[in-house]
Protein backbone atom coordinates (compact mmCIF):
# COMPACT_ATOMS: atom_id res chain seq x y z
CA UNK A 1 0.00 0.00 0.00
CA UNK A 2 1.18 3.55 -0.77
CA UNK A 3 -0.17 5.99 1.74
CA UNK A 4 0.90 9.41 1.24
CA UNK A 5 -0.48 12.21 3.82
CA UNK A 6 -0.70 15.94 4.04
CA UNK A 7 1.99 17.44 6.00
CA UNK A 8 -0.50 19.73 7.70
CA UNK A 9 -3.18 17.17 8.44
CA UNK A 10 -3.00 16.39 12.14
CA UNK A 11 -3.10 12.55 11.27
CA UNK A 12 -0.91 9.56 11.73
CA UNK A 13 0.00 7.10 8.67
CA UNK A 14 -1.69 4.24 11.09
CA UNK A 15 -4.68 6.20 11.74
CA UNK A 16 -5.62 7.01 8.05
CA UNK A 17 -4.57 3.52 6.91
CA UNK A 18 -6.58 1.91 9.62
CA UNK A 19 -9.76 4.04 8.50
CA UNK A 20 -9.12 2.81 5.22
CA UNK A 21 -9.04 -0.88 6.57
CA UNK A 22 -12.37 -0.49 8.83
CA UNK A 23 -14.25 1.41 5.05
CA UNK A 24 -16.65 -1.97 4.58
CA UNK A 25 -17.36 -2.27 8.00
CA UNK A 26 -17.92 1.13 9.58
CA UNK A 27 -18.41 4.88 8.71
CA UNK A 28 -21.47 6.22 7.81
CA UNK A 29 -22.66 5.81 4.49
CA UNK A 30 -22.98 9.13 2.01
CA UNK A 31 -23.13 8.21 -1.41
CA UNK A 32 -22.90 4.51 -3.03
CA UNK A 33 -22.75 4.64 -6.77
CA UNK A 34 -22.20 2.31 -9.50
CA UNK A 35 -18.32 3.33 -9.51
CA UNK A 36 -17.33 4.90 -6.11
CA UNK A 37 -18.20 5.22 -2.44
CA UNK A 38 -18.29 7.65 -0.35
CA UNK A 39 -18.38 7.46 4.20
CA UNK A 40 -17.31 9.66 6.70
CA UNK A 41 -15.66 9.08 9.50
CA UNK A 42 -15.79 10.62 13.23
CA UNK A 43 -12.11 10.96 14.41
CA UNK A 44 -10.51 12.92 17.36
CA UNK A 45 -9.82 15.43 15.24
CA UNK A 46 -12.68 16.27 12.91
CA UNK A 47 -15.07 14.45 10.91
CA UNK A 48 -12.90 12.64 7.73
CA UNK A 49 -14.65 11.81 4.38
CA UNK A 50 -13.35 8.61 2.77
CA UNK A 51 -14.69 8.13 -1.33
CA UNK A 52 -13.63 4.67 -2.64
CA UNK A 53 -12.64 4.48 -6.23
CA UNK A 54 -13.78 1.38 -8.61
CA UNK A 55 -11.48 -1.20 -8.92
CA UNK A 56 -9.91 -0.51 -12.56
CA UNK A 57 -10.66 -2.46 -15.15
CA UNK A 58 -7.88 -4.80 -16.55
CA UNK A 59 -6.28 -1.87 -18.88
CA UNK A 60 -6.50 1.19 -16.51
CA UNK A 61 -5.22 -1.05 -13.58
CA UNK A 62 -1.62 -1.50 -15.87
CA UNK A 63 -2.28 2.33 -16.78
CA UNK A 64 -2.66 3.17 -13.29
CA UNK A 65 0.65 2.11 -12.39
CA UNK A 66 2.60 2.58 -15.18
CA UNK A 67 1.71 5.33 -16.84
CA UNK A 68 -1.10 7.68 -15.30
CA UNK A 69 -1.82 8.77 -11.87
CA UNK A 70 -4.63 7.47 -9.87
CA UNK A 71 -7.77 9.04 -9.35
CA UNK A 72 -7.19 9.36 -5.68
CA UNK A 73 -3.78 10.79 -5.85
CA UNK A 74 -5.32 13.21 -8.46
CA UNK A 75 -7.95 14.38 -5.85
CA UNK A 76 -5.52 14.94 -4.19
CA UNK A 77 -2.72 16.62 -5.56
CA UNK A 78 -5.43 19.09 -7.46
CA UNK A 79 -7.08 20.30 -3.89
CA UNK A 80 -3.78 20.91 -2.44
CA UNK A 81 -3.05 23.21 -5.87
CA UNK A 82 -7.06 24.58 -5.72
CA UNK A 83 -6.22 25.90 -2.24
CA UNK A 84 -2.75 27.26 -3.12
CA UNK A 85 -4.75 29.08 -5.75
CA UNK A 86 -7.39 30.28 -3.29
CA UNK A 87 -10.23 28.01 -4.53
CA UNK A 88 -12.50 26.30 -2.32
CA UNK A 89 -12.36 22.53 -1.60
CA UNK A 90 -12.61 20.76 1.44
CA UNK A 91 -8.73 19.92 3.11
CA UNK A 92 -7.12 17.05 1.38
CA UNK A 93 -5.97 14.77 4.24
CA UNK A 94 -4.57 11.43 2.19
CA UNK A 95 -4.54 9.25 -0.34
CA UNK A 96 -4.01 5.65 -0.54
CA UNK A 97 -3.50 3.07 -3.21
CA UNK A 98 -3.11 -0.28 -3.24
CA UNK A 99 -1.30 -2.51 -5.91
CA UNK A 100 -0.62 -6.21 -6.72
CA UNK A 101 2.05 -7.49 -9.48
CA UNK A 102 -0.99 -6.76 -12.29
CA UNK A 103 -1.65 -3.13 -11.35
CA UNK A 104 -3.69 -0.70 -9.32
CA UNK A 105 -6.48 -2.68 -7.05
CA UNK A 106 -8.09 0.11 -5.02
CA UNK A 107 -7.59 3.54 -4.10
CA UNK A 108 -8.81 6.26 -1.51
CA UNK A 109 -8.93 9.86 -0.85
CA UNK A 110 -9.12 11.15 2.22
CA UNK A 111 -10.06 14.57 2.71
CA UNK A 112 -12.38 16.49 5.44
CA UNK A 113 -15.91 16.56 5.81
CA UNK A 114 -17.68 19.71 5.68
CA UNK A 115 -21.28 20.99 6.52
CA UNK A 116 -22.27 22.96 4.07
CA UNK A 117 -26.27 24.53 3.69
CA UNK A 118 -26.69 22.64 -0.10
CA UNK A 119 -25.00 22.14 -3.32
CA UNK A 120 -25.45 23.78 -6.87
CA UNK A 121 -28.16 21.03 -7.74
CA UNK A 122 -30.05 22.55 -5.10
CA UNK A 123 -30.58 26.07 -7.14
CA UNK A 124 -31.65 23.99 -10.32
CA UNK A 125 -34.32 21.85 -8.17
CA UNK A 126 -35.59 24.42 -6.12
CA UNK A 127 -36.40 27.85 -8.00
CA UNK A 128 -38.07 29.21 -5.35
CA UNK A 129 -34.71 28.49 -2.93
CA UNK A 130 -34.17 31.68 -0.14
CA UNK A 131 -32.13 33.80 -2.31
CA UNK A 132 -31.94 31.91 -5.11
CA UNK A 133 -30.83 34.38 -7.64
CA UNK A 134 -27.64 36.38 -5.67
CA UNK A 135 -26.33 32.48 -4.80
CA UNK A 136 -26.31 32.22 -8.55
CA UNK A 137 -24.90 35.60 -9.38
CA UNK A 138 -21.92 34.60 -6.69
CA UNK A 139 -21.09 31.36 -7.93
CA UNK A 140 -20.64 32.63 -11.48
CA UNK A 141 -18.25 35.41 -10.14
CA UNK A 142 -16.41 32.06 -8.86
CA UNK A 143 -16.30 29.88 -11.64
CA UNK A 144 -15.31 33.55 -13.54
CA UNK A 145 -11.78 33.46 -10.72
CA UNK A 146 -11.58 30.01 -12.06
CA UNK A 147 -11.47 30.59 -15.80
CA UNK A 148 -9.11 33.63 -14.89
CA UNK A 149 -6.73 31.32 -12.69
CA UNK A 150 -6.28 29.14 -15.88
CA UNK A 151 -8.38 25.99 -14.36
CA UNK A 152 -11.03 24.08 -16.06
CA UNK A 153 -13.24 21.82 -14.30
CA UNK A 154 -14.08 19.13 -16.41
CA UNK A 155 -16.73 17.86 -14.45
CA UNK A 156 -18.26 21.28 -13.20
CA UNK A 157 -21.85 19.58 -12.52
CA UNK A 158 -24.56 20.06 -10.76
CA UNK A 159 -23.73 17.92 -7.90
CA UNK A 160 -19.87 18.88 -7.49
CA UNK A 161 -19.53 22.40 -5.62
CA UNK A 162 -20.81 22.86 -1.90
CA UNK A 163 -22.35 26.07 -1.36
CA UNK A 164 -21.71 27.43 2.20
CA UNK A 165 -24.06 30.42 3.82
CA UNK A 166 -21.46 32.81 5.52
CA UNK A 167 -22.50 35.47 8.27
CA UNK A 168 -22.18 38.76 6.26
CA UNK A 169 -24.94 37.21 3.66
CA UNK A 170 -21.82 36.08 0.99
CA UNK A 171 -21.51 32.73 0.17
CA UNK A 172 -18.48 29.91 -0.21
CA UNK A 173 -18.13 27.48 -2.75
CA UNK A 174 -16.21 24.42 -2.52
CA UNK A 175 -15.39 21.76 -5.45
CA UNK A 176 -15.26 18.23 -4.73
CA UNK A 177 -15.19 15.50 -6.99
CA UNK A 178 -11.65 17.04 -8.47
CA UNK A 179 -9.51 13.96 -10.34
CA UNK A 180 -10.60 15.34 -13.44
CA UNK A 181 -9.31 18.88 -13.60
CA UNK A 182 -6.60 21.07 -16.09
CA UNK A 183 -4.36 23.91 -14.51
CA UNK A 184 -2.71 26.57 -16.82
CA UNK A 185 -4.99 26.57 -19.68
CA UNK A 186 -5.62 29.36 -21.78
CA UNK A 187 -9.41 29.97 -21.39
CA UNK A 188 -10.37 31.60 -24.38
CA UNK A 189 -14.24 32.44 -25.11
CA UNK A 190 -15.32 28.75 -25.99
CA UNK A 191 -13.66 27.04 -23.61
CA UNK A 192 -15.22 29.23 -20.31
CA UNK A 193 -18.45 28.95 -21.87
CA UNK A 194 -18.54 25.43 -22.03
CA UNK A 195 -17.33 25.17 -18.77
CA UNK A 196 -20.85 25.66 -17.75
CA UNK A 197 -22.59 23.41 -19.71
CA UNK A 198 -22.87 20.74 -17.50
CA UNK A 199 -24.75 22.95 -14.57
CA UNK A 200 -28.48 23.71 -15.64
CA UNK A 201 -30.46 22.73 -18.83
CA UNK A 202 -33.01 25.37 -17.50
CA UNK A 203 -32.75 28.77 -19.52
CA UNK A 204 -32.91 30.94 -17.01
CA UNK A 205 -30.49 30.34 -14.98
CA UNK A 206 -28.07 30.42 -17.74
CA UNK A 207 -29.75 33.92 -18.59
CA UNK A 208 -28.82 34.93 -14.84
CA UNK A 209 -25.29 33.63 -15.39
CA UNK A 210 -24.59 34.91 -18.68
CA UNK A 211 -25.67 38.39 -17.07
CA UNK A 212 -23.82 38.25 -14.50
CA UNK A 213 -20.27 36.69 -16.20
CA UNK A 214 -20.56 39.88 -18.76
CA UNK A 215 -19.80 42.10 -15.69
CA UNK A 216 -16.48 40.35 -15.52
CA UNK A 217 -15.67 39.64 -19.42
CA UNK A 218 -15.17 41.52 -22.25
CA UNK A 219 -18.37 40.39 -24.58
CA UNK A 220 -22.13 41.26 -24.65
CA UNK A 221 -24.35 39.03 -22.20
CA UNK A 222 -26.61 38.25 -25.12
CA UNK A 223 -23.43 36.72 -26.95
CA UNK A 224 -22.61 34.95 -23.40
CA UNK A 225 -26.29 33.06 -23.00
CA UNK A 226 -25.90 32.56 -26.69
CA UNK A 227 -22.98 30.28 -26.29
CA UNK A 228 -23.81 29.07 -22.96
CA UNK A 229 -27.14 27.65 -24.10
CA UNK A 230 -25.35 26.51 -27.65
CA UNK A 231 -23.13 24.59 -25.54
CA UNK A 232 -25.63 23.28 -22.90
CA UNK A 233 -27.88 21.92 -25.55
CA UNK A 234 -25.07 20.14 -26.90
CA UNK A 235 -24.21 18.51 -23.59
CA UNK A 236 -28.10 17.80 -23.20
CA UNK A 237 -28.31 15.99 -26.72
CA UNK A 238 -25.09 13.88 -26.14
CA UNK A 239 -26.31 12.78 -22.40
CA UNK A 240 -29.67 11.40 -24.12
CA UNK A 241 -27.71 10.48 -26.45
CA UNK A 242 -25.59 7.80 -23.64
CA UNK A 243 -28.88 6.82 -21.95
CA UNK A 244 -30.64 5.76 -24.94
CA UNK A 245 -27.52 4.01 -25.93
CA UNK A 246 -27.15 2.66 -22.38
CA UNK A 247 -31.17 1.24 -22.42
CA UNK A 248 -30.31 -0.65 -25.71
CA UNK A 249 -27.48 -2.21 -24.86
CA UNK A 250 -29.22 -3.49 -21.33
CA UNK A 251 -31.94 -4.41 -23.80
CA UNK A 252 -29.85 -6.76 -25.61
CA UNK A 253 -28.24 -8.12 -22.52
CA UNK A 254 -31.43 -9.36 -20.61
């Protein structure tokens, strides 16, 4: 097992790797998906959250160790450089992988639980959510920082930035979910608007955004929603695109 831990993180190698033994049998369960599993964990120190990767398919388990980094030392190696940057993410504590003479078996990352009030999946269920429409203004200043700190967020969902209340009425965001993330990139005009194609197929919130992003950016926010919504629609048609796929083929198999 490679274990590697964060300096900072007031943890022991035996105490995060016997967490990672006791994952099956204890913790509390958060999410438990067809590819990865997520607990936390109540420790002396603070509440730990432990998300289990798949075990790799034959290909990506050789990949894994020979040639590409694993999705849990990803996680973590791109919150320790979001928070160096001044993004939000919740502390990376660990990560752990385990290997046998084939390739990569399992992996962890370890990182710490935090309460927040919802996430941004939240403000596309709920349009009627207490102050629905500055939350929304705020996070697109946020993902704005992003684009301008060279970062893209390939899998800037819905479901994969926390939204924390503060006391003077602003608001936090946090990404989680990070392994699949790009620093240094120039962001030209296509790239940040399809950066938010994955958020909301609803029109208008993108209208909101697209208002609000032309505060920052040097185009019209007609031309912004234009190319948000060109984008989203795009994303939309693909993702039916994969389920109907997806139905067939477990059509054919039963």
């Amino acid at each position: 097992m490679i274990c590697k831990i964060n300096s900072n993180a007031p943890f022991s190698k035996e105490e995060i790797v016997n967490l990672v033994n006791d994952f099956h049998s204890k913790g509390t369960l958060l999410v438990k998906g067809n590819r990865n599993e997520i607990k936390f964990f109540k420790s002396k120190h603070f509440i730990l959250n432990i998300k289990s990767f798949k075990i790799p398919h034959l290909i990506n388990k050789i990949a894994y160790k020979y040639f590409r980094k694993s999705k849990a030392r990803r996680s973590f190696e791109y919150a320790t450089i979001l928070l160096e940057k001044g993004i939000g993410t919740p502390q990376p504590i660990a990560y752990l992988e385990n290997y046998n003479w084939l390739g990569l078996t399992n992996s962890f990352y370890v990182s710490e639980q935090l309460e927040t009030e919802l996430t941004f999946r939240e403000l596309v269920w709920y349009p009627d959510y207490p102050d629905h429409e500055n939350i929304l203004r705020q996070f697109t200043k946020f993902t704005f920082n992003l684009h301008e700190k060279g970062i893209f967020f390939s899998d800037h969902s819905a479901g994969n930035t926390l939204i924390k209340k503060m006391p003077n009425g602003k608001y936090e965001f946090f990404l989680v979910d990070l392994n699949r993330m790009a620093f240094d990139r120039k962001m030209d005009f296509n790239k940040r608007m399809q950066n938010f194609s994955r958020l909301t197929p609803k029109k208008e919130m993108l209208e909101i955004m697209s208002e609000e992003y032309a505060k920052f950016y040097s185009e019209t926010s007609s031309i912004i929603f234009e190319k948000m919504w060109f984008f989203t629609n795009q994303f939309q048609e693909q993702f039916l695109k994969r389920r109907r796929l997806k139905k067939q083929l477990k059509f054919w198999k039963s």
